[in-house]
PDB file of N, CA and C in Angstrom:
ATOM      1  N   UNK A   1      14.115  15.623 -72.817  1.00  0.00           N
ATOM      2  CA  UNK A   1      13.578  16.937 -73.041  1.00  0.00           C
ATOM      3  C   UNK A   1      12.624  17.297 -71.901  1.00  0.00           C
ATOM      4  N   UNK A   2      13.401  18.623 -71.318  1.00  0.00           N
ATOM      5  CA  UNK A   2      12.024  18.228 -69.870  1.00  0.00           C
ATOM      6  C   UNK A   2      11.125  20.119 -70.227  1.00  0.00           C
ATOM      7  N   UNK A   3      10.083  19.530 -69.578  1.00  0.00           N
ATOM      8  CA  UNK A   3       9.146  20.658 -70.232  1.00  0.00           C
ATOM      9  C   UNK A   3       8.820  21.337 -68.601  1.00  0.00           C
ATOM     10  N   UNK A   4       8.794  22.452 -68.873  1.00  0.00           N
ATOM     11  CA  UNK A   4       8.491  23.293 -67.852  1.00  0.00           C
ATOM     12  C   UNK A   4       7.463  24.173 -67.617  1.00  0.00           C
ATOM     13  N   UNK A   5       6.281  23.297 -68.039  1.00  0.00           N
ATOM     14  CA  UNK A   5       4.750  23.361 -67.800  1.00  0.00           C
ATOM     15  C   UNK A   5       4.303  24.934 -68.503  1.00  0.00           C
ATOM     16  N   UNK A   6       5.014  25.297 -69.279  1.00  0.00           N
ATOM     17  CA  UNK A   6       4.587  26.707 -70.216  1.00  0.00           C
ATOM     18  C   UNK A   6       4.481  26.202 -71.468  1.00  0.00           C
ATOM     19  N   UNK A   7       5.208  25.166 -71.865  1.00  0.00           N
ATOM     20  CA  UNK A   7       4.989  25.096 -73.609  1.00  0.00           C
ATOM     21  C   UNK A   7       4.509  24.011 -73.736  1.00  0.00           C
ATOM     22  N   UNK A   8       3.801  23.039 -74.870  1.00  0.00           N
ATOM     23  CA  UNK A   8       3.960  21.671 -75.454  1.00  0.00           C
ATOM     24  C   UNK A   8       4.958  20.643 -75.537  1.00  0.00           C
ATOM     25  N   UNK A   9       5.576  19.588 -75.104  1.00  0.00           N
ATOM     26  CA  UNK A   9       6.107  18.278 -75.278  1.00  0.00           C
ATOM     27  C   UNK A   9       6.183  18.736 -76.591  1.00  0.00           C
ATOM     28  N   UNK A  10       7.534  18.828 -77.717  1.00  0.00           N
ATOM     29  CA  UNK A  10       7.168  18.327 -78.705  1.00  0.00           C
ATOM     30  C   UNK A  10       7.813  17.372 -79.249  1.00  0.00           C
ATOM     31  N   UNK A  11       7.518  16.545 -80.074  1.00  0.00           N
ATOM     32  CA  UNK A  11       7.583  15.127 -80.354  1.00  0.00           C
ATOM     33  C   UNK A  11       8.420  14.834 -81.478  1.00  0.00           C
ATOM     34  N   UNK A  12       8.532  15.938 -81.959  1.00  0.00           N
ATOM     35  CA  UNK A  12       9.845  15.854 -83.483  1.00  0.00           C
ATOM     36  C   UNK A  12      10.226  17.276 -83.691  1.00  0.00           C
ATOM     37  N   UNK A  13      11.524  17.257 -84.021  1.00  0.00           N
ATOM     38  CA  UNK A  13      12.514  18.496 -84.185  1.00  0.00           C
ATOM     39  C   UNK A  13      12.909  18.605 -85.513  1.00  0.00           C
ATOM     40  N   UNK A  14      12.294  19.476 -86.386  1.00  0.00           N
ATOM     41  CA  UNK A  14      13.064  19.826 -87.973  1.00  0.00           C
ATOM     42  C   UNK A  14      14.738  19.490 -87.602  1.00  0.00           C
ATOM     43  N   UNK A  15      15.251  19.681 -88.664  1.00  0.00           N
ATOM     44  CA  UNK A  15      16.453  19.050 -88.922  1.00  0.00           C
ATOM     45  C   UNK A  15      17.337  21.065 -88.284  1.00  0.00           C
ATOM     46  N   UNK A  16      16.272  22.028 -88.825  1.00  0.00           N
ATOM     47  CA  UNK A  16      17.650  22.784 -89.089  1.00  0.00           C
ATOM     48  C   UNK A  16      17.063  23.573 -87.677  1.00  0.00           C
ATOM     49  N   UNK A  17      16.146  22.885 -86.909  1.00  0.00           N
ATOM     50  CA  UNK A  17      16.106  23.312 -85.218  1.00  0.00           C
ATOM     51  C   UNK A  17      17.628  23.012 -84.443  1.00  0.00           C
ATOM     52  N   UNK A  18      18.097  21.822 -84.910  1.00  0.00           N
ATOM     53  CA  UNK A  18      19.008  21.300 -84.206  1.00  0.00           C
ATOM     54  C   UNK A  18      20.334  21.755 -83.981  1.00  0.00           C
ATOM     55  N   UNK A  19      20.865  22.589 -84.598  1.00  0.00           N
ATOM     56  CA  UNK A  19      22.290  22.865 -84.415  1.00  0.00           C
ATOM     57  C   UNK A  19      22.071  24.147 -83.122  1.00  0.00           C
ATOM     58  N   UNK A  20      20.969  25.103 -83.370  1.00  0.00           N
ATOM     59  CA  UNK A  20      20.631  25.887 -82.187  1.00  0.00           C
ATOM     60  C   UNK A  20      20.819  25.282 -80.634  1.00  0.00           C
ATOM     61  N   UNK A  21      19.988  23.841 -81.149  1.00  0.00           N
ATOM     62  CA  UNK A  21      19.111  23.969 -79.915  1.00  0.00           C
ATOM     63  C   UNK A  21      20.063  22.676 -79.161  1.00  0.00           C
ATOM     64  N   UNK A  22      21.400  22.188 -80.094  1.00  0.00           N
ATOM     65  CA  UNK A  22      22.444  21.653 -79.496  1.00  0.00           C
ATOM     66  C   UNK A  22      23.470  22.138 -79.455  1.00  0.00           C
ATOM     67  N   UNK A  23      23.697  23.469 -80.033  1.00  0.00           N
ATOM     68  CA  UNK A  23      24.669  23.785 -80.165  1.00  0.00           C
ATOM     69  C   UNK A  23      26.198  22.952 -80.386  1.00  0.00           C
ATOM     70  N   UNK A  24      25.541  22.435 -81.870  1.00  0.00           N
ATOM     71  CA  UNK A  24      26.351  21.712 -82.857  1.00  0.00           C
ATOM     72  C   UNK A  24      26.211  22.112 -84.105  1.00  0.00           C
ATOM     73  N   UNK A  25      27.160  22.046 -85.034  1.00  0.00           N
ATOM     74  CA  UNK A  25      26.901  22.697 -85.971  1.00  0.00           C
ATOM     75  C   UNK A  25      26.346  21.262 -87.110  1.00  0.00           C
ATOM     76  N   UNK A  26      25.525  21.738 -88.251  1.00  0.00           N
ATOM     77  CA  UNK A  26      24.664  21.060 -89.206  1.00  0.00           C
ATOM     78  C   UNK A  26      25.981  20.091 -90.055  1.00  0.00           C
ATOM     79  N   UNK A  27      27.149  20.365 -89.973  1.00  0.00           N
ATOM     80  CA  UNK A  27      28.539  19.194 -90.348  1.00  0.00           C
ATOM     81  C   UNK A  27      28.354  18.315 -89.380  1.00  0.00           C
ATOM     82  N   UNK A  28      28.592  18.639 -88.309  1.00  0.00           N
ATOM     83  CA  UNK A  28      29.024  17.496 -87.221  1.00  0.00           C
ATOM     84  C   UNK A  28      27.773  16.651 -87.424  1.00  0.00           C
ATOM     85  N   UNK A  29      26.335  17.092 -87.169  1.00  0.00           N
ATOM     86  CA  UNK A  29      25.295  16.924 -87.106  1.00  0.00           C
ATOM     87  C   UNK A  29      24.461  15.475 -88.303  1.00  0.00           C
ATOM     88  N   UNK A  30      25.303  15.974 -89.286  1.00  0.00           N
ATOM     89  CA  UNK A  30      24.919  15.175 -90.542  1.00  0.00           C
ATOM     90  C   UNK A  30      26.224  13.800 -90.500  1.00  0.00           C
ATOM     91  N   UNK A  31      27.130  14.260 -90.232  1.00  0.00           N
ATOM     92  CA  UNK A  31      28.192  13.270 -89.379  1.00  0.00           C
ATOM     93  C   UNK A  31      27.755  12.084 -88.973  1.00  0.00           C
ATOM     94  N   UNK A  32      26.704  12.673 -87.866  1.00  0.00           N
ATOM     95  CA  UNK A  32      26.568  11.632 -86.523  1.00  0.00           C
ATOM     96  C   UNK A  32      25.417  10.683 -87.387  1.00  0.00           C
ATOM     97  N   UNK A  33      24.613  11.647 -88.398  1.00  0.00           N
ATOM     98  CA  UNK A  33      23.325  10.912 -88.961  1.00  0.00           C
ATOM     99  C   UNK A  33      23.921   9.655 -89.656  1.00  0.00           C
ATOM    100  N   UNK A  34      25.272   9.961 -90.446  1.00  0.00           N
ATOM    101  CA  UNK A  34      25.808   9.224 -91.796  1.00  0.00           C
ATOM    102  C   UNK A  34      26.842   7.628 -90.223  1.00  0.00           C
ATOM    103  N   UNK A  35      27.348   8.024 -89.299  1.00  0.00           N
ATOM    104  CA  UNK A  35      27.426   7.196 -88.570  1.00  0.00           C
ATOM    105  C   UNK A  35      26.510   6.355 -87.851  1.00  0.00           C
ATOM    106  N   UNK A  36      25.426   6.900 -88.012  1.00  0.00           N
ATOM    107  CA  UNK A  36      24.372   6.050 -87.402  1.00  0.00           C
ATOM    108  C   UNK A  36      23.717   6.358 -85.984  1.00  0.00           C
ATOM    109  N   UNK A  37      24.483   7.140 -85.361  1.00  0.00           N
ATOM    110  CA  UNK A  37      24.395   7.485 -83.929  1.00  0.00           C
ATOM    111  C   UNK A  37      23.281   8.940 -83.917  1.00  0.00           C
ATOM    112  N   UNK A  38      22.564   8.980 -84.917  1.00  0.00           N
ATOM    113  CA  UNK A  38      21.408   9.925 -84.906  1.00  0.00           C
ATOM    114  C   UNK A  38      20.457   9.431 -86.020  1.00  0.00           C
ATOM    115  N   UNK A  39      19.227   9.127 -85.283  1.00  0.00           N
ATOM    116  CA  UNK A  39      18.621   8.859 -86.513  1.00  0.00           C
ATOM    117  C   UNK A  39      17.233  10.058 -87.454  1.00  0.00           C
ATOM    118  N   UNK A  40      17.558  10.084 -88.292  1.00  0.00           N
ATOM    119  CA  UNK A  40      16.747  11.250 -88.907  1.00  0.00           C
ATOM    120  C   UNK A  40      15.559  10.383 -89.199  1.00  0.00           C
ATOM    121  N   UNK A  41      14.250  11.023 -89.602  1.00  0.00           N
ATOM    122  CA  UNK A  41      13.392  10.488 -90.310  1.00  0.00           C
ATOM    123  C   UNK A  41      12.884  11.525 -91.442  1.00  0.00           C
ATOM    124  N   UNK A  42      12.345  10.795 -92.830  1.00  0.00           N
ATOM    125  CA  UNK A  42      12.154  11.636 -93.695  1.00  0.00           C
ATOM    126  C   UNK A  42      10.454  11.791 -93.738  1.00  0.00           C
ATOM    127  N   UNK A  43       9.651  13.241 -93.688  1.00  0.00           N
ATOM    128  CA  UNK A  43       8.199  13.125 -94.019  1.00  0.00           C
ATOM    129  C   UNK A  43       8.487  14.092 -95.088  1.00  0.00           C
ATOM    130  N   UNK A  44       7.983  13.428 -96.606  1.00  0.00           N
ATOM    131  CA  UNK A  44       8.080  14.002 -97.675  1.00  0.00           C
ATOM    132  C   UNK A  44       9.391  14.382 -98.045  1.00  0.00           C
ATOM    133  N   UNK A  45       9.728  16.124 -98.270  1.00  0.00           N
ATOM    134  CA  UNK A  45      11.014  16.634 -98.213  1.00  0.00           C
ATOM    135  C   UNK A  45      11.654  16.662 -96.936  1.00  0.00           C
ATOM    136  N   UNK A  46      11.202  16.637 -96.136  1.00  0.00           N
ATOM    137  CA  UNK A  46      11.266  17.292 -94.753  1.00  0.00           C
ATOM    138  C   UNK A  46      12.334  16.110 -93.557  1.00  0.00           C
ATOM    139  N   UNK A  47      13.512  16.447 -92.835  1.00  0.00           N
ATOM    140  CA  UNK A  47      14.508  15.574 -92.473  1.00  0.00           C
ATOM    141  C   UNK A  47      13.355  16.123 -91.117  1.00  0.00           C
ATOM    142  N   UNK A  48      13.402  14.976 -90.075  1.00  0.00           N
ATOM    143  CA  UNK A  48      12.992  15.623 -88.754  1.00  0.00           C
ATOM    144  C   UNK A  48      13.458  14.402 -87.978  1.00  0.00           C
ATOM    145  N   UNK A  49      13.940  14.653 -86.798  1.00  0.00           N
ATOM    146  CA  UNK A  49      14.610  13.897 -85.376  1.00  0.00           C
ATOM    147  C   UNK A  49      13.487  13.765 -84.335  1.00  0.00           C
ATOM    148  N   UNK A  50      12.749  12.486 -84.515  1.00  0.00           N
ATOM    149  CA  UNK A  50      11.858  12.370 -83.577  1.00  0.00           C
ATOM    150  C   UNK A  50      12.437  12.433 -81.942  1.00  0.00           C
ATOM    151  N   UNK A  51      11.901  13.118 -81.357  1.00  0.00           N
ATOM    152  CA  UNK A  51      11.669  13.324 -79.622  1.00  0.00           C
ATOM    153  C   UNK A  51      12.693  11.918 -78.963  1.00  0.00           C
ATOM    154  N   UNK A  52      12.126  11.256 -78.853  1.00  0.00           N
ATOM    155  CA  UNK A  52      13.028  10.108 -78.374  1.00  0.00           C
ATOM    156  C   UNK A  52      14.073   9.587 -78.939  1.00  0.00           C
ATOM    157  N   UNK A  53      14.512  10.351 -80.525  1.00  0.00           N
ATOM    158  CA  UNK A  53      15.740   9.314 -81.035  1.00  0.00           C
ATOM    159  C   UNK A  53      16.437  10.566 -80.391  1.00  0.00           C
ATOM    160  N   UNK A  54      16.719  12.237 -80.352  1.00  0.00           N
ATOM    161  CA  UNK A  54      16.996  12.835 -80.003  1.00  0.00           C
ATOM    162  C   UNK A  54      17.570  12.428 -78.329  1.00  0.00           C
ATOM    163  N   UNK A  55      16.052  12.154 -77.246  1.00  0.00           N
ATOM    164  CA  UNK A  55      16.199  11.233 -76.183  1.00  0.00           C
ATOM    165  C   UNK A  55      17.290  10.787 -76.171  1.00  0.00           C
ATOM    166  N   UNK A  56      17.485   9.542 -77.142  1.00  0.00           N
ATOM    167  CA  UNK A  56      18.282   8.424 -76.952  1.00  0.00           C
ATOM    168  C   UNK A  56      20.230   8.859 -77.787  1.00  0.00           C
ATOM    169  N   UNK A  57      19.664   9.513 -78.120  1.00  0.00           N
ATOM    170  CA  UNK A  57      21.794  10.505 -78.713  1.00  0.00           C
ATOM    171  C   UNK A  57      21.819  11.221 -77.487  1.00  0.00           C
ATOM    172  N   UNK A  58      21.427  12.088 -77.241  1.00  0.00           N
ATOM    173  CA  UNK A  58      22.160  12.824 -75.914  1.00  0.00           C
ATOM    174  C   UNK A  58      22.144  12.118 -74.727  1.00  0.00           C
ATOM    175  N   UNK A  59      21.604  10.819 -74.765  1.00  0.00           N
ATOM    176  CA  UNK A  59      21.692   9.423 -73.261  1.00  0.00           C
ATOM    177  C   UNK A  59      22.951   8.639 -73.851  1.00  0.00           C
ATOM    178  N   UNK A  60      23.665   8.651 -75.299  1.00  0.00           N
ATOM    179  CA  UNK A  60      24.301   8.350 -75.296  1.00  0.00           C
ATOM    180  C   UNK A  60      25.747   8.630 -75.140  1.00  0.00           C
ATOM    181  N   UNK A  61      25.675  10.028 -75.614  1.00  0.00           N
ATOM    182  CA  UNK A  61      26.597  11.088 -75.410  1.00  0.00           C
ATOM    183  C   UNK A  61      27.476  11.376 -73.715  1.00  0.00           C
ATOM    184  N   UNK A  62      26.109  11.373 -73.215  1.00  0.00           N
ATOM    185  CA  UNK A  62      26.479  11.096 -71.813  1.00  0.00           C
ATOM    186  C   UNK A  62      27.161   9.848 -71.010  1.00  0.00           C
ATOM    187  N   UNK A  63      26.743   8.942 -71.695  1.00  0.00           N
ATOM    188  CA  UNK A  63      26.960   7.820 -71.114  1.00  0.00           C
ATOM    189  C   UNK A  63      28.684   7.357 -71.395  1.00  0.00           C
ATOM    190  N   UNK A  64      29.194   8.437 -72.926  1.00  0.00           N
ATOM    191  CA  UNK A  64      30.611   8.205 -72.810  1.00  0.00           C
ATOM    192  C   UNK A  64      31.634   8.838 -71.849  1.00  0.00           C
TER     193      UNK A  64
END
């Protein structure tokens, strides 16, 4: 995630940021969670994709 000195680093992504901001849709998305190859974390109700597991799926994605 590279920051371009106008906004905040941020460090965890709600769950329903993600299909925007990968342009993937929330099926595929919950897919990759139930395969293992994304890891969610739960605070309270709340699903959120910390910064680096995010990091580490799209380093993997690439790497195929």
């Amino acid at each position: 995630m590279k920051n371009n000195g106008t906004e905040p680093t941020k460090l965890a992504y709600g769950f329903s940021e993600l299909p925007a901001r990968l342009s993937l849709g929330r099926s595929t998305l919950y897919e990759e969670v139930k395969a293992g190859r994304l890891k969610l974390t739960k605070v309270g109700k709340r699903s959120i994709v910390l910064a680096d597991d995010l990091s580490e799926f799209l380093a993997r994605l690439r790497a195929k």
